[in-house]
C-alpha atoms as a PDB file:
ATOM      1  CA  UNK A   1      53.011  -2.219  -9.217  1.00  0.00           C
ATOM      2  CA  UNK A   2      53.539   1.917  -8.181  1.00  0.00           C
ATOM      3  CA  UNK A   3      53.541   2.369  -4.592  1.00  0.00           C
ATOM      4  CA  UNK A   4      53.932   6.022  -3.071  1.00  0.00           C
ATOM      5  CA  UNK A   5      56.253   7.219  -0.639  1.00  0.00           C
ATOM      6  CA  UNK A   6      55.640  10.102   1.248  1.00  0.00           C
ATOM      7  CA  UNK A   7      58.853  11.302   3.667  1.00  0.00           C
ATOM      8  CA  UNK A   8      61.616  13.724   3.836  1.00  0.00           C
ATOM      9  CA  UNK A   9      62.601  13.050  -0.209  1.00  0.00           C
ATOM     10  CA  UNK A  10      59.268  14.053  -0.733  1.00  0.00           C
ATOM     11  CA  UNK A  11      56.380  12.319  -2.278  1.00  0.00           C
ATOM     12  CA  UNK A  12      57.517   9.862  -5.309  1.00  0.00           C
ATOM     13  CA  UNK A  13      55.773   7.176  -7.124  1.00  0.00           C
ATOM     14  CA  UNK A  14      58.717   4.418  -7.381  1.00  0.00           C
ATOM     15  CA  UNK A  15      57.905   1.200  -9.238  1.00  0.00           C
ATOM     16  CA  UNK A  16      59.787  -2.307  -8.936  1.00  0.00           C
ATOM     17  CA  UNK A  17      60.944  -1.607 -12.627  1.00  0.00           C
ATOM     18  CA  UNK A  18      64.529   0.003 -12.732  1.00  0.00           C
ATOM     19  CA  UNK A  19      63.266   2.123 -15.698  1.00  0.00           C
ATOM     20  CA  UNK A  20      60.672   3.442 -14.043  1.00  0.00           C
ATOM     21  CA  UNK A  21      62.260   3.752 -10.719  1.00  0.00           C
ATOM     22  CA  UNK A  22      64.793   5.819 -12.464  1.00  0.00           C
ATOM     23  CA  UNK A  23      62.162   8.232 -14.157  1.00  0.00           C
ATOM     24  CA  UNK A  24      60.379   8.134 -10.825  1.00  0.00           C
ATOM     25  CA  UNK A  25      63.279   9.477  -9.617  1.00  0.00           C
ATOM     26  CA  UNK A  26      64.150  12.041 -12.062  1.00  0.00           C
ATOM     27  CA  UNK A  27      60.525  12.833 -11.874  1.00  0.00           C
ATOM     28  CA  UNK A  28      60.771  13.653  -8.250  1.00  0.00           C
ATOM     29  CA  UNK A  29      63.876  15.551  -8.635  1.00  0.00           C
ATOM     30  CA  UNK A  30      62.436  17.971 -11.131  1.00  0.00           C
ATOM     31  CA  UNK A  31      59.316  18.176  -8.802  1.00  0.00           C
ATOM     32  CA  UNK A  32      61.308  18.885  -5.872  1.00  0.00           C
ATOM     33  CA  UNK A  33      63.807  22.315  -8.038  1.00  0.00           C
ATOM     34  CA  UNK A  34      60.625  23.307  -8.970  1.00  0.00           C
ATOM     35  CA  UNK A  35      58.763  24.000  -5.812  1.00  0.00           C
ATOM     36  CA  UNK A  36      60.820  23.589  -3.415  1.00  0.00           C
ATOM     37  CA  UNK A  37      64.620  25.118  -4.061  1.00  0.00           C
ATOM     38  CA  UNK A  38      63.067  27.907  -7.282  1.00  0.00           C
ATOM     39  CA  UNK A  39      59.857  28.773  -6.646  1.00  0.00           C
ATOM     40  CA  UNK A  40      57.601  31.030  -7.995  1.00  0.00           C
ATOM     41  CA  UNK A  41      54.206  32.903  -8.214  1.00  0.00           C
ATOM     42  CA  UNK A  42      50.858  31.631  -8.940  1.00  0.00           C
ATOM     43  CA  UNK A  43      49.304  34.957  -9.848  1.00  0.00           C
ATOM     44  CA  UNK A  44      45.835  35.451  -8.413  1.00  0.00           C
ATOM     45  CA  UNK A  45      43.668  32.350  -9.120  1.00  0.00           C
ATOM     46  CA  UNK A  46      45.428  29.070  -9.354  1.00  0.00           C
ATOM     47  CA  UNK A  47      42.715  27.276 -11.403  1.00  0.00           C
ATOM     48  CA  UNK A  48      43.024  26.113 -15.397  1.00  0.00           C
ATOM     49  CA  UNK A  49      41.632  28.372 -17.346  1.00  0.00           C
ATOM     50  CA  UNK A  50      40.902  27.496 -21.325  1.00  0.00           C
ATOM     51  CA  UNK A  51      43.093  29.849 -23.404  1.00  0.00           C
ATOM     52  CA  UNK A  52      44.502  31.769 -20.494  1.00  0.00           C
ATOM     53  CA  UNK A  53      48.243  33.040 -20.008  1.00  0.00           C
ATOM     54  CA  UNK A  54      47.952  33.267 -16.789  1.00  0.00           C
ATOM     55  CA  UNK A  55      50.408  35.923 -17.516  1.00  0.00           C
ATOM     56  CA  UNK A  56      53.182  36.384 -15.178  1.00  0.00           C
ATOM     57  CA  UNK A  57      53.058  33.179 -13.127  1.00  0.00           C
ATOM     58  CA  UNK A  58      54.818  29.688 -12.807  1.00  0.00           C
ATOM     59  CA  UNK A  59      53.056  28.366 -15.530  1.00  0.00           C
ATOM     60  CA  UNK A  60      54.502  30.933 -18.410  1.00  0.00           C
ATOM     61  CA  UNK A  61      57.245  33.258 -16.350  1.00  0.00           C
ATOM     62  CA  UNK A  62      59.237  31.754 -13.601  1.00  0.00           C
ATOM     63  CA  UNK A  63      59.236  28.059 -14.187  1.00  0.00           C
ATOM     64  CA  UNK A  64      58.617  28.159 -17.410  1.00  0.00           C
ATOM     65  CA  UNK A  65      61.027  25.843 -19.048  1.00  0.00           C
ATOM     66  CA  UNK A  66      60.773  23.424 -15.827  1.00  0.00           C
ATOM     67  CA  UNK A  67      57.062  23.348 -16.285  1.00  0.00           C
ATOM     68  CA  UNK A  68      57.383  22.546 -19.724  1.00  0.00           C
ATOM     69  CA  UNK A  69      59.484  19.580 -19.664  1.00  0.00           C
ATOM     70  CA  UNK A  70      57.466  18.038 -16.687  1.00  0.00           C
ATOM     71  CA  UNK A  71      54.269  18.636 -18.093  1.00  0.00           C
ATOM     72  CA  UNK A  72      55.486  16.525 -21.547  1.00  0.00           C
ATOM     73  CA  UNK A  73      56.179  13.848 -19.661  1.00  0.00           C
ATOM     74  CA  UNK A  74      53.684  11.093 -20.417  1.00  0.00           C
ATOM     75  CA  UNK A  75      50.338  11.817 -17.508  1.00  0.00           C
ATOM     76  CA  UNK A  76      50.878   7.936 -16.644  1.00  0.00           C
ATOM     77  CA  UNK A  77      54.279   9.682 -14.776  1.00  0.00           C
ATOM     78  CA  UNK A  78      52.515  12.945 -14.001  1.00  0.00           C
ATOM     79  CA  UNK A  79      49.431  12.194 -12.344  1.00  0.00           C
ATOM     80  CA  UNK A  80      50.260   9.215 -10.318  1.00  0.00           C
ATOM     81  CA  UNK A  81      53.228  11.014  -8.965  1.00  0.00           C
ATOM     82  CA  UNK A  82      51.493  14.387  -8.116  1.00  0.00           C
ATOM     83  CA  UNK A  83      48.248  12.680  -6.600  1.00  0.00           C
ATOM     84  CA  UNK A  84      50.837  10.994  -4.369  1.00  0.00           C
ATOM     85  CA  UNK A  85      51.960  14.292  -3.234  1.00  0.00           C
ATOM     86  CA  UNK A  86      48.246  15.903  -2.286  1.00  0.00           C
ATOM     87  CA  UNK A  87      48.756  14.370   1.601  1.00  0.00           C
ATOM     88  CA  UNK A  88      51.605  16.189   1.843  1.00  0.00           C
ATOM     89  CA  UNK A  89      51.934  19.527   4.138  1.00  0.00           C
ATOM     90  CA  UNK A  90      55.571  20.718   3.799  1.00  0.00           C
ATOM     91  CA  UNK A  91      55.881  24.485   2.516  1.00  0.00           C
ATOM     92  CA  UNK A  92      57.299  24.979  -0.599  1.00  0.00           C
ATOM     93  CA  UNK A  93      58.354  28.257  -2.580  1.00  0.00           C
ATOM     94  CA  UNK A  94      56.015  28.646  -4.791  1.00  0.00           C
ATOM     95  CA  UNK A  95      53.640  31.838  -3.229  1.00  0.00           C
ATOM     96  CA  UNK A  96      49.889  31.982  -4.475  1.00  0.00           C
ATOM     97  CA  UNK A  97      49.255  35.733  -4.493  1.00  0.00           C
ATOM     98  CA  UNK A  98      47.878  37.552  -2.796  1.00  0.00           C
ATOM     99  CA  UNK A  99      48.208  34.960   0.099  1.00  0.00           C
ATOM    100  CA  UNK A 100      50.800  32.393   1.662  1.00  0.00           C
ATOM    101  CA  UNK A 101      53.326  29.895   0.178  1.00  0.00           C
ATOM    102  CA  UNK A 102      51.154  26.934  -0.902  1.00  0.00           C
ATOM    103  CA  UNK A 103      52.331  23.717   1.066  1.00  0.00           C
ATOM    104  CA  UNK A 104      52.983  20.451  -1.574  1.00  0.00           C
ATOM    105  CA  UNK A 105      49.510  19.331  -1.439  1.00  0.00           C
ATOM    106  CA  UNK A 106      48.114  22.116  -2.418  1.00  0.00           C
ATOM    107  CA  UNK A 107      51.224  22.678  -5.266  1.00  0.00           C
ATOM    108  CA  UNK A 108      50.208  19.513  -6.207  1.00  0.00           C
ATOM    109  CA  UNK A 109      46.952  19.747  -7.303  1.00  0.00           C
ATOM    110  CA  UNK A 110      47.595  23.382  -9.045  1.00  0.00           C
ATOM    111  CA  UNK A 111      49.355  21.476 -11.433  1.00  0.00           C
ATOM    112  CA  UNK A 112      47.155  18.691 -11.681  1.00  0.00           C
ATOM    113  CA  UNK A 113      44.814  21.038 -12.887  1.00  0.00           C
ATOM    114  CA  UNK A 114      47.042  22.491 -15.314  1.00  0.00           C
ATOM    115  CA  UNK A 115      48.054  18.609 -16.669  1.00  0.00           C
ATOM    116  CA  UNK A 116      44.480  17.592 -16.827  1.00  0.00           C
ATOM    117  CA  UNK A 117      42.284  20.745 -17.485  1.00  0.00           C
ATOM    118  CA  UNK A 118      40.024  20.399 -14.909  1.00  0.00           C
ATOM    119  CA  UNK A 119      39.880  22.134 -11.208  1.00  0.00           C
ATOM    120  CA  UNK A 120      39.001  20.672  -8.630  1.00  0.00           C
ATOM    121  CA  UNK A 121      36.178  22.729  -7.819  1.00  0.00           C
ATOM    122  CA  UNK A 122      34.083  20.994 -10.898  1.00  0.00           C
ATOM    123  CA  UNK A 123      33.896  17.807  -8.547  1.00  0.00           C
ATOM    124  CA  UNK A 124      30.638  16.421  -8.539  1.00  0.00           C
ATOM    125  CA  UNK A 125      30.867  13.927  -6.259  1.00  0.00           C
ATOM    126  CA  UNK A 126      29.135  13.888  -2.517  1.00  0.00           C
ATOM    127  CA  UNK A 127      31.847  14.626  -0.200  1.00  0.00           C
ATOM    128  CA  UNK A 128      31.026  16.740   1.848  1.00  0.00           C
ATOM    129  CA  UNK A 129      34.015  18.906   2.425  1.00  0.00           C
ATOM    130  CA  UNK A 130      34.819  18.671  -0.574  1.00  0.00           C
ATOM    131  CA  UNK A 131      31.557  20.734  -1.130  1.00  0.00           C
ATOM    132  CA  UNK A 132      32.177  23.376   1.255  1.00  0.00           C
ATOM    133  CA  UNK A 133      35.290  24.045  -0.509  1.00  0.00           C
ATOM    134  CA  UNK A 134      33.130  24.219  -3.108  1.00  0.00           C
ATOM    135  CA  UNK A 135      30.953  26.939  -2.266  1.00  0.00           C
ATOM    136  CA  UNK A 136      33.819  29.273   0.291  1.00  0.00           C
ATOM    137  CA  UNK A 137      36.434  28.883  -3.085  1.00  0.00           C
ATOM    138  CA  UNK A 138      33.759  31.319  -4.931  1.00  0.00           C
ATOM    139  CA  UNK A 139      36.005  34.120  -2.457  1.00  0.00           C
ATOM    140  CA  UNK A 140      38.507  33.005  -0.652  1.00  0.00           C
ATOM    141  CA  UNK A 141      40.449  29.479  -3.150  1.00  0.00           C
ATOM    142  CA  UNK A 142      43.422  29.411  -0.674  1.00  0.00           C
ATOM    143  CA  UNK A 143      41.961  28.852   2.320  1.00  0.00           C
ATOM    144  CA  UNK A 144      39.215  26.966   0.269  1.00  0.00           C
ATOM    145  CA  UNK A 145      41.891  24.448  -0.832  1.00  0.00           C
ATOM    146  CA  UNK A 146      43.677  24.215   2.382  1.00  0.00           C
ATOM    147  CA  UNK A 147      40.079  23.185   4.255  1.00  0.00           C
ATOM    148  CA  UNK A 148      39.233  20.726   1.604  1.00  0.00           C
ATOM    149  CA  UNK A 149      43.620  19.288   2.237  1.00  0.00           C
ATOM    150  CA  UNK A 150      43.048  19.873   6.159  1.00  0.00           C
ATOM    151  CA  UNK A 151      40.626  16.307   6.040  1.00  0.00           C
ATOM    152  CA  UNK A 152      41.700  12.791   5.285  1.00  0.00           C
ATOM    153  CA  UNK A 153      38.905  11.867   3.304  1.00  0.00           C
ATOM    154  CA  UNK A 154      38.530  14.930   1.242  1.00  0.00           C
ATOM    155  CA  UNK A 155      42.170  14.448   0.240  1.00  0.00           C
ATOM    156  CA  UNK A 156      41.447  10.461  -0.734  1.00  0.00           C
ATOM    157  CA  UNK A 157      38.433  11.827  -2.713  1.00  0.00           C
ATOM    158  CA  UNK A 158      40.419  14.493  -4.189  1.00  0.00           C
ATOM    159  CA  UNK A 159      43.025  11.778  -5.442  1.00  0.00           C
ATOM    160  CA  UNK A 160      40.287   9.609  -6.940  1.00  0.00           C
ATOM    161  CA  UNK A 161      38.717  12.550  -8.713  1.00  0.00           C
ATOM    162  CA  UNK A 162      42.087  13.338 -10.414  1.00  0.00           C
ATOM    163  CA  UNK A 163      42.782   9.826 -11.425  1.00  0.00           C
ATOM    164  CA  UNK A 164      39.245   9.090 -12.324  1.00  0.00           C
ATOM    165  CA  UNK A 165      39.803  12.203 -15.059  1.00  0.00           C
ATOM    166  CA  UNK A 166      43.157  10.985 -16.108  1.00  0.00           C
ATOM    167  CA  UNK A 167      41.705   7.061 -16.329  1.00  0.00           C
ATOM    168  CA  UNK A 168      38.823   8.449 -18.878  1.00  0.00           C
ATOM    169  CA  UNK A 169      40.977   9.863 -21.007  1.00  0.00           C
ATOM    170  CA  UNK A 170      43.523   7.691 -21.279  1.00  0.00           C
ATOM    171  CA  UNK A 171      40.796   5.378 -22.889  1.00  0.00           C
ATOM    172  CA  UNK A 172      39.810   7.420 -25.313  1.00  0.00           C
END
């Protein structure tokens, strides 16, 4: 049984098992360099793109090796952990130019994109402000992003899109 805390440490996913609570743990610790104490830049749009660089950001410049070793850790760590952090609205230090630093949520699902190849904007489903996000994204994705975290039930829906995607394919 995972449950997710949500508090001062940050969001962690902390199971009864003392091997997982430990790599819960370290998990959150690596989360918590990356965004909160180093930082970074997502440059221009934060969305997974197939066979792009994204030259110059987080992903392949300034947390390079960090990103790396958190994103080969097995998704059934990853995802879990990370969906646990979209409620959350503390600032971190990683800046998505040309606009503000991105609070955790919105960290959060950046790199669930990047884990899972998918953006959130290729929801389906019929949430609705979800679907405004949707369509304002198109020119402004920061503030798109932040309307669609500003609402409870966009952020529950958000969750259960990412773990729906993660769920498929761990059955395949």
């Amino acid at each position: 049984m995972t449950v997710t805390l949500l508090g001062i440490a940050g969001c962690m996913a902390v199971s009864h098992s003392p091997v997982n609570k430990t790599a819960a743990l370290q998990l959150a610790k690596e989360w918590n360099e990356m965004v909160f104490e180093k930082g970074g830049c997502l440059c221009g749009s934060q969305d997974w793109r197939p066979n792009c660089s994204f030259e110059g950001s987080i992903f392949t410049y300034g947390l390079k090796d960090e990103w790396e070793a958190f994103s080969a850790r097995p998704l059934s760590q990853t995802v879990p952990f990370l969906t646990g952090c979209i409620d959350s609205t503390r600032e971190t230090r990683v800046h998505t130019c040309p606009f503000q630093m991105a609070i955790e949520g919105e960290a959060a699902v950046y790199f669930l994109q990047h884990l899972l190849h998918a953006n959130w904007i290729e929801y389906r489903g019929d949430n609705r402000v979800i679907q405004e996000g949707i369509v304002t994204h198109r020119k402004h994705y920061q503030n798109a992003i932040r309307h669609v975290l500003a609402d409870a039930g966009a952020r529950e829906e958000l969750k259960r899109y990412f773990l729906e995607i993660w769920r498929s394919r761990e059955k395949r």
